[in-house]
PDB file of N, CA and C in Angstrom:
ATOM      1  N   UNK A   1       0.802  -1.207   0.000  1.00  0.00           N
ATOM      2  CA  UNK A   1       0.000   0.000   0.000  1.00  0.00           C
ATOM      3  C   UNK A   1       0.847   1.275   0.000  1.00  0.00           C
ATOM      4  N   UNK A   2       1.805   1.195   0.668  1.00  0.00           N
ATOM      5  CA  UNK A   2       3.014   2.425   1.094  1.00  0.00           C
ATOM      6  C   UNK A   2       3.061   3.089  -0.898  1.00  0.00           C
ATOM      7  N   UNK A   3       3.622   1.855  -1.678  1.00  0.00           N
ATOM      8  CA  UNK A   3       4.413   2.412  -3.031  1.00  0.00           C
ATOM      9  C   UNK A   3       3.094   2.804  -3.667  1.00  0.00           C
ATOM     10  N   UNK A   4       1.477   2.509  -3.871  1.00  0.00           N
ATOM     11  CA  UNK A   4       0.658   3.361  -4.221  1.00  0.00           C
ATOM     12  C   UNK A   4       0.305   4.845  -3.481  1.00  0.00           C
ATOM     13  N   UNK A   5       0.745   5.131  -2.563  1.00  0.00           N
ATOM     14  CA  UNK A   5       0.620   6.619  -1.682  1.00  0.00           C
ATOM     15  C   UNK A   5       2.002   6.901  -2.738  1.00  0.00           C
ATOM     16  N   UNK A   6       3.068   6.624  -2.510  1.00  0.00           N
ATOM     17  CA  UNK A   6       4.159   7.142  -3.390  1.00  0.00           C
ATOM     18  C   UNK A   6       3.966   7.072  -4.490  1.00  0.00           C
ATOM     19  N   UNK A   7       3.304   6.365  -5.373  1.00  0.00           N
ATOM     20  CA  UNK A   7       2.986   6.445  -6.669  1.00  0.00           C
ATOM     21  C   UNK A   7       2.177   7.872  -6.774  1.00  0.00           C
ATOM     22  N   UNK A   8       1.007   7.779  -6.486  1.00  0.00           N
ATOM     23  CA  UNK A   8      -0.227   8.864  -6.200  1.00  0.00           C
ATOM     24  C   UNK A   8       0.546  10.398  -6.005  1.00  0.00           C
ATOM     25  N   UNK A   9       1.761  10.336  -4.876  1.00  0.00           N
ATOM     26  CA  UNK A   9       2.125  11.963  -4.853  1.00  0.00           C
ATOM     27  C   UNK A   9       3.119  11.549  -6.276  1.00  0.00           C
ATOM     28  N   UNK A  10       4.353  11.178  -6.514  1.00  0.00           N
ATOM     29  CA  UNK A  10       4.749  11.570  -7.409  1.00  0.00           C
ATOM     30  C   UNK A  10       4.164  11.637  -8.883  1.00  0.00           C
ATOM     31  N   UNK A  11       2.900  11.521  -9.112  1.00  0.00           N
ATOM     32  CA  UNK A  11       2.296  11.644 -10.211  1.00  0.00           C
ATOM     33  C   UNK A  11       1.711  13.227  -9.996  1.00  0.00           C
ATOM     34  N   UNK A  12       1.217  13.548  -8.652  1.00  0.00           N
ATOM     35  CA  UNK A  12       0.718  14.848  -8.323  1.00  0.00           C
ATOM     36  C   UNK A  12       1.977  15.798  -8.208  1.00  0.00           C
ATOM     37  N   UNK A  13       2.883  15.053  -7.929  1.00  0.00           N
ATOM     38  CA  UNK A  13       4.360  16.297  -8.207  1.00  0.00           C
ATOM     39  C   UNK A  13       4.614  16.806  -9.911  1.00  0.00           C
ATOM     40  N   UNK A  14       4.345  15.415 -10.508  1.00  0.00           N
ATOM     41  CA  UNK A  14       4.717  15.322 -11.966  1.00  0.00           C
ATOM     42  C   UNK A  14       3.546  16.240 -12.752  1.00  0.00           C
ATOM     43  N   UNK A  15       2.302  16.437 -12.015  1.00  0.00           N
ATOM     44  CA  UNK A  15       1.459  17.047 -12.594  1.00  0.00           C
ATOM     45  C   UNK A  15       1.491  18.152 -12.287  1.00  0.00           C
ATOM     46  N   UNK A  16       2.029  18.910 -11.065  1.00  0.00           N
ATOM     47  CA  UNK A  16       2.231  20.440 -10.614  1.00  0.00           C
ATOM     48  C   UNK A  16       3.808  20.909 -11.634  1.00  0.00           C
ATOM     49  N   UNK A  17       4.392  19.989 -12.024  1.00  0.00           N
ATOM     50  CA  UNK A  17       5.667  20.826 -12.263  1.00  0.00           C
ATOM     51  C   UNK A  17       5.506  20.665 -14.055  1.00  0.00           C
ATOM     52  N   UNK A  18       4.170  19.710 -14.443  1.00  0.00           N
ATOM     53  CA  UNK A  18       3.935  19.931 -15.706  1.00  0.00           C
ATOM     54  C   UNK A  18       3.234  21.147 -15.762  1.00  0.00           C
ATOM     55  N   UNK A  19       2.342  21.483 -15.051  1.00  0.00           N
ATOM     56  CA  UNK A  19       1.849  22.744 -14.827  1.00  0.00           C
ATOM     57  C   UNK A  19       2.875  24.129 -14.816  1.00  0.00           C
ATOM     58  N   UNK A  20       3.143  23.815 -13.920  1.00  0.00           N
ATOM     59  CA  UNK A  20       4.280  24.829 -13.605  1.00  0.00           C
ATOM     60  C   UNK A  20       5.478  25.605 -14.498  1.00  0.00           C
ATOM     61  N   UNK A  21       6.228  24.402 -14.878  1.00  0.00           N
ATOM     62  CA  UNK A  21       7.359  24.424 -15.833  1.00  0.00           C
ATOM     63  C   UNK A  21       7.238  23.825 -17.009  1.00  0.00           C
ATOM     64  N   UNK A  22       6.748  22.281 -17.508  1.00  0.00           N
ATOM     65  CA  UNK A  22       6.841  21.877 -18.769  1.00  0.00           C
ATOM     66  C   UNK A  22       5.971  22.791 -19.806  1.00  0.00           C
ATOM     67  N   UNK A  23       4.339  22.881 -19.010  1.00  0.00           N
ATOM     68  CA  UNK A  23       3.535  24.066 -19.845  1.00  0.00           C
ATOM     69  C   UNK A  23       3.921  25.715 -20.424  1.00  0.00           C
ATOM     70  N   UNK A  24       4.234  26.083 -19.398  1.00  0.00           N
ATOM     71  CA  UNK A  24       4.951  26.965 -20.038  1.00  0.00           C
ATOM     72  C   UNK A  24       5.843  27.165 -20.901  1.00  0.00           C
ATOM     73  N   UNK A  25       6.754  26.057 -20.627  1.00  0.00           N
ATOM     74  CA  UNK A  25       8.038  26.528 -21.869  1.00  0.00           C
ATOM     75  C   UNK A  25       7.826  25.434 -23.428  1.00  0.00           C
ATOM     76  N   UNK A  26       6.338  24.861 -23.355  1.00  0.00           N
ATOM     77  CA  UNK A  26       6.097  24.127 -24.505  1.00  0.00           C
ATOM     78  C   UNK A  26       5.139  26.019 -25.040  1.00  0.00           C
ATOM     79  N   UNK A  27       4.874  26.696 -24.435  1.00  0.00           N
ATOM     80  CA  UNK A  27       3.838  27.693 -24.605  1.00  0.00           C
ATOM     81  C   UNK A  27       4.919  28.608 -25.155  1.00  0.00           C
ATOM     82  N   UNK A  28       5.837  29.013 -24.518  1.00  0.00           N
ATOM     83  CA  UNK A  28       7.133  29.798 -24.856  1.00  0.00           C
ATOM     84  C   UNK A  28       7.882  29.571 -26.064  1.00  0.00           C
ATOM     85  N   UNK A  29       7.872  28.513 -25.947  1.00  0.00           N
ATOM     86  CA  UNK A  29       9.473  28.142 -27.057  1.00  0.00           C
ATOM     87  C   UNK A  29       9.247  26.803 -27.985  1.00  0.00           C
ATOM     88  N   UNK A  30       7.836  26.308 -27.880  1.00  0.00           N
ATOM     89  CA  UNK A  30       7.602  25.488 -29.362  1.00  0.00           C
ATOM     90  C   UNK A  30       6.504  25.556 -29.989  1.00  0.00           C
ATOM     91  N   UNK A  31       5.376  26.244 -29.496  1.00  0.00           N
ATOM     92  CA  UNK A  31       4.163  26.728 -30.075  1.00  0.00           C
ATOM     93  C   UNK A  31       3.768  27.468 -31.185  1.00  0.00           C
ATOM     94  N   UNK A  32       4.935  28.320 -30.842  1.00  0.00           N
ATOM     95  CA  UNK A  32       4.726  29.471 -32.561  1.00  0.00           C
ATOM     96  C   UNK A  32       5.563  28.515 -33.618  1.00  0.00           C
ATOM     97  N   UNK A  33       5.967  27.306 -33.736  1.00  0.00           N
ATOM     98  CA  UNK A  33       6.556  26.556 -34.668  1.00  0.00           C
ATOM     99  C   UNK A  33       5.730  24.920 -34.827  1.00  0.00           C
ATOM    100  N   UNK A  34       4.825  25.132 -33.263  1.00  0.00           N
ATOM    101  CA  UNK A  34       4.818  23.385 -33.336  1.00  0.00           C
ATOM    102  C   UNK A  34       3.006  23.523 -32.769  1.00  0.00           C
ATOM    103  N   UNK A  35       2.329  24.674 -33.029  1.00  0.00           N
ATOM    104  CA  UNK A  35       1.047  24.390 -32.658  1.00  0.00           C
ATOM    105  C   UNK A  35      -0.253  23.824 -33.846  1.00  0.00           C
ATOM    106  N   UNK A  36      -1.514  24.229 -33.360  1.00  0.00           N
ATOM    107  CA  UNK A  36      -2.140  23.918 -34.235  1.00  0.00           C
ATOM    108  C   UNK A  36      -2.516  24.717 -35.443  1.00  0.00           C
ATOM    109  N   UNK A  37      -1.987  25.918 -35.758  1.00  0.00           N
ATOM    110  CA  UNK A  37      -1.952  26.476 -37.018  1.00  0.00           C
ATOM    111  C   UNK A  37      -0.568  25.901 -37.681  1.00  0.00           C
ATOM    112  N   UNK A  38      -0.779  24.890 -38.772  1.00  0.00           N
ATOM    113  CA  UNK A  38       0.414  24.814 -39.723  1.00  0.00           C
ATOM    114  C   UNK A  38       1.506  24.499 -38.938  1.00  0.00           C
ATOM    115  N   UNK A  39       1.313  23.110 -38.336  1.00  0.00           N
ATOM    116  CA  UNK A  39       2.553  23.090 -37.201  1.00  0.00           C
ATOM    117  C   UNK A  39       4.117  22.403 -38.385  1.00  0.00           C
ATOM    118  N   UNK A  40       5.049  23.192 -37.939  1.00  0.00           N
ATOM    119  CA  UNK A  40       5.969  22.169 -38.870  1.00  0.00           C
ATOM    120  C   UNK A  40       6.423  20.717 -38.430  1.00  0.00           C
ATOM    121  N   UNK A  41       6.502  20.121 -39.017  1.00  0.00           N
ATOM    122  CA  UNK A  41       6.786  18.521 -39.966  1.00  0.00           C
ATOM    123  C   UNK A  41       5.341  17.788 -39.039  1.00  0.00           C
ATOM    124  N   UNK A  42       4.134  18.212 -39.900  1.00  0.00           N
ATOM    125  CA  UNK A  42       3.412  17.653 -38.821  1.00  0.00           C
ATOM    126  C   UNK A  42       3.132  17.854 -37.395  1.00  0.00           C
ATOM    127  N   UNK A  43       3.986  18.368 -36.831  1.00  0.00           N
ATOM    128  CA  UNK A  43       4.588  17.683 -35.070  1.00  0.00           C
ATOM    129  C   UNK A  43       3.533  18.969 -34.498  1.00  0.00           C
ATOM    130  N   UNK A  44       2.517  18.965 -33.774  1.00  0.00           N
ATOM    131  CA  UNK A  44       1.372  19.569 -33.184  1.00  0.00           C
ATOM    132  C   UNK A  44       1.524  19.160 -31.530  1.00  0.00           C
ATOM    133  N   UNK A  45       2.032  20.211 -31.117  1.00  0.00           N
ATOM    134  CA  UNK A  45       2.278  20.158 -29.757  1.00  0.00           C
ATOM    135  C   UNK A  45       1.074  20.994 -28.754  1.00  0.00           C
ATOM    136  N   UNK A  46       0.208  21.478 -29.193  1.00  0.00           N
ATOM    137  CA  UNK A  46      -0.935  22.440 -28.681  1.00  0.00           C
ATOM    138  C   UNK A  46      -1.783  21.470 -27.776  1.00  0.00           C
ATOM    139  N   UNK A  47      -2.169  19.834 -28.609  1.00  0.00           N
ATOM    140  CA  UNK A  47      -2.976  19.203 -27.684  1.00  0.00           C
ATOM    141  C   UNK A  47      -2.514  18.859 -25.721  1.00  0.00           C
ATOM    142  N   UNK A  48      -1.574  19.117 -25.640  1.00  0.00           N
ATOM    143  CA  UNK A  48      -1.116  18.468 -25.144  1.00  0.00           C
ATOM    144  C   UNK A  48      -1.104  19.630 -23.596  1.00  0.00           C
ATOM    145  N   UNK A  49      -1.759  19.501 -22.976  1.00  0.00           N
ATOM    146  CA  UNK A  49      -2.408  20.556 -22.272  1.00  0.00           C
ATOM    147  C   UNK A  49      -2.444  19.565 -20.622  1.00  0.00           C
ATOM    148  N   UNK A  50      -2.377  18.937 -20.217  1.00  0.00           N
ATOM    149  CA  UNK A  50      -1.752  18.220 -18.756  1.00  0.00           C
ATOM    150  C   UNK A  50      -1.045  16.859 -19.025  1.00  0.00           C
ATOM    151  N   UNK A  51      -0.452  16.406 -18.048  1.00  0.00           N
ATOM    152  CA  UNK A  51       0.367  15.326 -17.843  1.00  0.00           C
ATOM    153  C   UNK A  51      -0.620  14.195 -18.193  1.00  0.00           C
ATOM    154  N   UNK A  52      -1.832  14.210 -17.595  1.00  0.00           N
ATOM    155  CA  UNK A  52      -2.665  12.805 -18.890  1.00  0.00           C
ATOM    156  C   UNK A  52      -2.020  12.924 -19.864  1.00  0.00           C
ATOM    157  N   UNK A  53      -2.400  13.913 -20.653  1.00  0.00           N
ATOM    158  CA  UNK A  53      -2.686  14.190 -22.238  1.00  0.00           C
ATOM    159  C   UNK A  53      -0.770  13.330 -22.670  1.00  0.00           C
ATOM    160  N   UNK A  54      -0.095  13.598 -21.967  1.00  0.00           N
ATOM    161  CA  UNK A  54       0.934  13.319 -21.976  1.00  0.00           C
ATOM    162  C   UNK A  54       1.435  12.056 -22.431  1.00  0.00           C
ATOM    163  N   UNK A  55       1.445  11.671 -21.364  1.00  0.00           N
ATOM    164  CA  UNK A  55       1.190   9.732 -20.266  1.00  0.00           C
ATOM    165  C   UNK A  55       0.673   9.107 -21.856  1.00  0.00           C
ATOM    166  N   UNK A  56      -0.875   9.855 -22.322  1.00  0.00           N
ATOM    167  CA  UNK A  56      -1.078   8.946 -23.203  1.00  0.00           C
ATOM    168  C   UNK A  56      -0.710   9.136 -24.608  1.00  0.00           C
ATOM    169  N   UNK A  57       0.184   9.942 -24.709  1.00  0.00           N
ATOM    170  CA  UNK A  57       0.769   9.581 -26.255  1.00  0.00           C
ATOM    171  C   UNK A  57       2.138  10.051 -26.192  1.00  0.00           C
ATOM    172  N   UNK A  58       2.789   9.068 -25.085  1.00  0.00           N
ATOM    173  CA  UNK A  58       4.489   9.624 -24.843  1.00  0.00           C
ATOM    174  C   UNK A  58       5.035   9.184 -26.200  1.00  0.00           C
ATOM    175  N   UNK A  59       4.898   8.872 -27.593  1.00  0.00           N
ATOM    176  CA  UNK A  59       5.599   8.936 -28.567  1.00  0.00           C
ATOM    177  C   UNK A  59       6.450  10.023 -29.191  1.00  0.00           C
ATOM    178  N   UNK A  60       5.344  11.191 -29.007  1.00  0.00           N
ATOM    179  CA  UNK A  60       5.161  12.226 -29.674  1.00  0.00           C
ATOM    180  C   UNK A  60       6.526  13.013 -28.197  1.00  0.00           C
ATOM    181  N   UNK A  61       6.558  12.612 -27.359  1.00  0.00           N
ATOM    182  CA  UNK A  61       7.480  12.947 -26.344  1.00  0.00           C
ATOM    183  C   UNK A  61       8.649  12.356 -25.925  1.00  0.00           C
ATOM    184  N   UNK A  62       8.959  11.357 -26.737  1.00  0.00           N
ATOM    185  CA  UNK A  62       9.931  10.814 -27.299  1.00  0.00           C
ATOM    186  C   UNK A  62      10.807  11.475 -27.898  1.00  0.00           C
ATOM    187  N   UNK A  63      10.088  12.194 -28.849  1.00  0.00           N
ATOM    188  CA  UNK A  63      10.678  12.898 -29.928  1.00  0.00           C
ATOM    189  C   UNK A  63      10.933  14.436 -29.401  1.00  0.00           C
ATOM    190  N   UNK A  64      10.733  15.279 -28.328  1.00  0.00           N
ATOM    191  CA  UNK A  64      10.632  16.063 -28.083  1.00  0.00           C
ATOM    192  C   UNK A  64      11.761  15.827 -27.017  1.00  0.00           C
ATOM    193  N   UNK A  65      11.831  14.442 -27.030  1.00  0.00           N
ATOM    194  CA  UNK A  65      12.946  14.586 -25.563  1.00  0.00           C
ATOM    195  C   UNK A  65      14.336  14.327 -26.385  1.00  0.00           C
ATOM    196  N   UNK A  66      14.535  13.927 -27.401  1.00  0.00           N
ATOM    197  CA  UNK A  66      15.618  13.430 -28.234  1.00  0.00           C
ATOM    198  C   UNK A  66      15.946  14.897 -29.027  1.00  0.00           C
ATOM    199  N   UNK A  67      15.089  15.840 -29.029  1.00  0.00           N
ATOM    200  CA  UNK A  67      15.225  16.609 -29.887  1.00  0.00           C
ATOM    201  C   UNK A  67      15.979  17.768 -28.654  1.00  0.00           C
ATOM    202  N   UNK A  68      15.013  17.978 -27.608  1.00  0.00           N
ATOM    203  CA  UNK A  68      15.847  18.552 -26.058  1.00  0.00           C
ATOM    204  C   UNK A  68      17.346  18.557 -26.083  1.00  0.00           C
ATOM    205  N   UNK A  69      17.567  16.669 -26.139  1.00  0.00           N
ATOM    206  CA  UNK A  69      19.120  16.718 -25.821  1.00  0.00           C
ATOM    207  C   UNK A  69      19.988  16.927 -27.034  1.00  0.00           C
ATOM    208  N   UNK A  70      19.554  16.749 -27.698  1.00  0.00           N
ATOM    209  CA  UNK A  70      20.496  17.025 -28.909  1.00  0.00           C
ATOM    210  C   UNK A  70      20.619  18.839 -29.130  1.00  0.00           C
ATOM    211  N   UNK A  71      19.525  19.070 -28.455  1.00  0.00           N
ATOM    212  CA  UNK A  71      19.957  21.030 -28.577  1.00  0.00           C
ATOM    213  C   UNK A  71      19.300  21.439 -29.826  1.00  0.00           C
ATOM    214  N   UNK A  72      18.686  20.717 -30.332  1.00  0.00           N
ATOM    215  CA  UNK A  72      18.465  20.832 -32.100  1.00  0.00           C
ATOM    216  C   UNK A  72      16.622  21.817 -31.847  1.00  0.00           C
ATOM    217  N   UNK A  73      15.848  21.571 -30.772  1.00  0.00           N
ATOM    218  CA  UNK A  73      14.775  22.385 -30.890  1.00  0.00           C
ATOM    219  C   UNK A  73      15.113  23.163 -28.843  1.00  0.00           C
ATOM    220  N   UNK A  74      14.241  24.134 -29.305  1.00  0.00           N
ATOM    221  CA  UNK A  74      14.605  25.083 -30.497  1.00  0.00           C
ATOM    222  C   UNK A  74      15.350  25.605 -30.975  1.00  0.00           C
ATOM    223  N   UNK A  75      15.174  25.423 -32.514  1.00  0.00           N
ATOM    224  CA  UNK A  75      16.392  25.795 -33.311  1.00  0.00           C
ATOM    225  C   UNK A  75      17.148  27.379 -33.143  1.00  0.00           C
ATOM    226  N   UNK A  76      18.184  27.217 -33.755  1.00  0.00           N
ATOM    227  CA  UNK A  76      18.980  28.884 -33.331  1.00  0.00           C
ATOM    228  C   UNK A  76      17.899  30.073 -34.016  1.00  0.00           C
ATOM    229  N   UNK A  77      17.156  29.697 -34.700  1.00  0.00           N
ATOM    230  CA  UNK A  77      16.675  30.877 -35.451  1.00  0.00           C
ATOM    231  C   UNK A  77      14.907  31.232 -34.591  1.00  0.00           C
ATOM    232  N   UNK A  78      15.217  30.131 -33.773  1.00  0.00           N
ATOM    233  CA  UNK A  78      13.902  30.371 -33.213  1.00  0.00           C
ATOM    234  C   UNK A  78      13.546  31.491 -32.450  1.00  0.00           C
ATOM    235  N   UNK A  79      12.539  32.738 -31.618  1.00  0.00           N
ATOM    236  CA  UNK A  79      12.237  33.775 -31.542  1.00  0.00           C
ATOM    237  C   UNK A  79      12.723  33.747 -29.983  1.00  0.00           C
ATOM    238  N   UNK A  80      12.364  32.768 -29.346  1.00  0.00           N
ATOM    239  CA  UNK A  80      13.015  32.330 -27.843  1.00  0.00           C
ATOM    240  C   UNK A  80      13.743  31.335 -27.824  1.00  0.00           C
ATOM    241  N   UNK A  81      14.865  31.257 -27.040  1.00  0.00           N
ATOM    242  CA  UNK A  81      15.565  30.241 -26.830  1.00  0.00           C
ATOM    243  C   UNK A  81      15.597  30.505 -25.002  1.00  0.00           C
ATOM    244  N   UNK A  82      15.323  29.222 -24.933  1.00  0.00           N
ATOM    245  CA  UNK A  82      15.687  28.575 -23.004  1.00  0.00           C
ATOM    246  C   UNK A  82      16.724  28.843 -22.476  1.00  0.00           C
ATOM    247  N   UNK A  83      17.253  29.093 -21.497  1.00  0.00           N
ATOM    248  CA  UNK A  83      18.640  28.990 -20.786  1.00  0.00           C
ATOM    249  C   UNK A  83      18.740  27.624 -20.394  1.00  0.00           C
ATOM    250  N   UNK A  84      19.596  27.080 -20.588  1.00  0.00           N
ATOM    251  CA  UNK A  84      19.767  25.765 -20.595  1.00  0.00           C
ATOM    252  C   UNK A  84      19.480  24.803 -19.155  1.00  0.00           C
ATOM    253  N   UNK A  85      19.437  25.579 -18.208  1.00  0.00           N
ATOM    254  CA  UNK A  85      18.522  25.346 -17.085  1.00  0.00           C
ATOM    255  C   UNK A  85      16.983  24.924 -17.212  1.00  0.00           C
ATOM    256  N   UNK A  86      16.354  25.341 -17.916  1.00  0.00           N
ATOM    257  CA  UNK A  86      15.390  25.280 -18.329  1.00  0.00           C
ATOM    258  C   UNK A  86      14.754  24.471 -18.980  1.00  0.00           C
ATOM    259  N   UNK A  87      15.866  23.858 -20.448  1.00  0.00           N
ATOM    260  CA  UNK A  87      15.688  23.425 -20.886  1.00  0.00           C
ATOM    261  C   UNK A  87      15.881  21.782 -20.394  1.00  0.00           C
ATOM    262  N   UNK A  88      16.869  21.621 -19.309  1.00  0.00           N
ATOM    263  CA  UNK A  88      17.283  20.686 -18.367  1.00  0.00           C
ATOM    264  C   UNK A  88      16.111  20.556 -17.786  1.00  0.00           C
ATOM    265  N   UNK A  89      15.482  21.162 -16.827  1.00  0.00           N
ATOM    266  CA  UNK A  89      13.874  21.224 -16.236  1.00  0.00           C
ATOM    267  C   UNK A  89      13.249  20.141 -16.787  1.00  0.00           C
ATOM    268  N   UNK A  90      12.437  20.590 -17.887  1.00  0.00           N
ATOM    269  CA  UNK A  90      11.939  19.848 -19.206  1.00  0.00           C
ATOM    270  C   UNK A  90      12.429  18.476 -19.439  1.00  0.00           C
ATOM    271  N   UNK A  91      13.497  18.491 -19.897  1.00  0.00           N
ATOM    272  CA  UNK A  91      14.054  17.146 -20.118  1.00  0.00           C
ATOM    273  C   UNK A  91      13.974  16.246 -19.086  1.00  0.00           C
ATOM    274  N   UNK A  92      14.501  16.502 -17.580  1.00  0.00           N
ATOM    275  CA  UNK A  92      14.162  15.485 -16.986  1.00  0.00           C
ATOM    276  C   UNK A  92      12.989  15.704 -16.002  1.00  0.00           C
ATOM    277  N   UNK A  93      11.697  16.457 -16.339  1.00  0.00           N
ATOM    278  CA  UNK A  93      10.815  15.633 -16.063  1.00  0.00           C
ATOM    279  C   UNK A  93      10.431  14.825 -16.947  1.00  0.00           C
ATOM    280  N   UNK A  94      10.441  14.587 -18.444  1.00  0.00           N
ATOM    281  CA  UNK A  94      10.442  13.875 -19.526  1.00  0.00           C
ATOM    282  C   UNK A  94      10.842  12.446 -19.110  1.00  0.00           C
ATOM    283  N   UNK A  95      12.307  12.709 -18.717  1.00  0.00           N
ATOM    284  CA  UNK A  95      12.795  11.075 -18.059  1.00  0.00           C
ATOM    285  C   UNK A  95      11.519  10.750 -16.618  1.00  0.00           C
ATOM    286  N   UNK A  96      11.814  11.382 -15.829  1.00  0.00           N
ATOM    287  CA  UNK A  96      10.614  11.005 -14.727  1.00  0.00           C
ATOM    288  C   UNK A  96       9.152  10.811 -15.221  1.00  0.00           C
ATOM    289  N   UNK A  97       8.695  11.018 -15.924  1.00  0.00           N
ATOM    290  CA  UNK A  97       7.211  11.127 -16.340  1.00  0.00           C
ATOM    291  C   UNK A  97       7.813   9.658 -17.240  1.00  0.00           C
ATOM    292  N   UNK A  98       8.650   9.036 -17.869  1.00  0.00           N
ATOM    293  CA  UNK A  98       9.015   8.164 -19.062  1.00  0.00           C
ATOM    294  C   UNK A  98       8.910   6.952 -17.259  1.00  0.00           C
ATOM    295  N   UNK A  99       9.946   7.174 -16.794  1.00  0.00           N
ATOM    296  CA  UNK A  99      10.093   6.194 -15.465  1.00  0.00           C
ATOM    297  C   UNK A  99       9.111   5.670 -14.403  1.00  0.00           C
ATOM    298  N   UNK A 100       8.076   6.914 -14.069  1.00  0.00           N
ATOM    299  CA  UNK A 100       6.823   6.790 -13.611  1.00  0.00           C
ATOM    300  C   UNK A 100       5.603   5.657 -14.017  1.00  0.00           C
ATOM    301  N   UNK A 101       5.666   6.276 -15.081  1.00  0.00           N
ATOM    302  CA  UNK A 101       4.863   5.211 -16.286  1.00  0.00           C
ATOM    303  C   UNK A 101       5.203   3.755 -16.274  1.00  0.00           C
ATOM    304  N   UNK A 102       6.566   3.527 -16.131  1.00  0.00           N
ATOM    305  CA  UNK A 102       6.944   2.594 -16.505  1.00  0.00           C
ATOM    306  C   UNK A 102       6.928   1.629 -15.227  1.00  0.00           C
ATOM    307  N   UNK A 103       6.304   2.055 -14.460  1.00  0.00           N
ATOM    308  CA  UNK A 103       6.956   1.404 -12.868  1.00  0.00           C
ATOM    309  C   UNK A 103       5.083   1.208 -12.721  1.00  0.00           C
TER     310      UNK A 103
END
């Protein structure tokens, strides 16, 4: 019973700091390239509005986390760029939300 109480908050942590931090800087720094007007290569990041929405189509966050570490989005020409703190943020709740799931 103990690891479902621990399951339960760290999903409610994972959901305040998707709130908090992942929402915003998907709102900041990939929206005007990756929303639902004319998103480029396909890739429509707008649905994606709480940690459910997440959880259930971590494919699409796959690709967002590969793209994180490689430094490649957002690109240099993009209108905001993250301080790399930030962009660290992001990424590993990506791994924790990937690990959560998986457990």
């Amino acid at each position: 019973m103990p690891s479902l109480v621990r399951g339960e908050a760290d999903r409610g942590d994972l959901s305040r700091e998707f709130e908090n931090t992942v929402l915003p800087f998907v709102e900041s720094c990939c929206l005007d390239c990756h929303g639902e007007d004319k998103p480029k290569a396909k890739f429509d990041l707008s649905p994606y509005r709480s940690l459910e929405s997440v959880a259930a189509d971590f494919g699409h966050w796959d690709i967002v986390l590969d793209r994180l570490l490689a430094g490649e989005m957002p690109p240099e020409e993009a209108k905001v760029q993250p301080h790399d703190e930030r962009r660290q943020q992001v990424v590993s709740w990506i791994v924790r939300l990937r690990r959560h799931e998986a457990e």
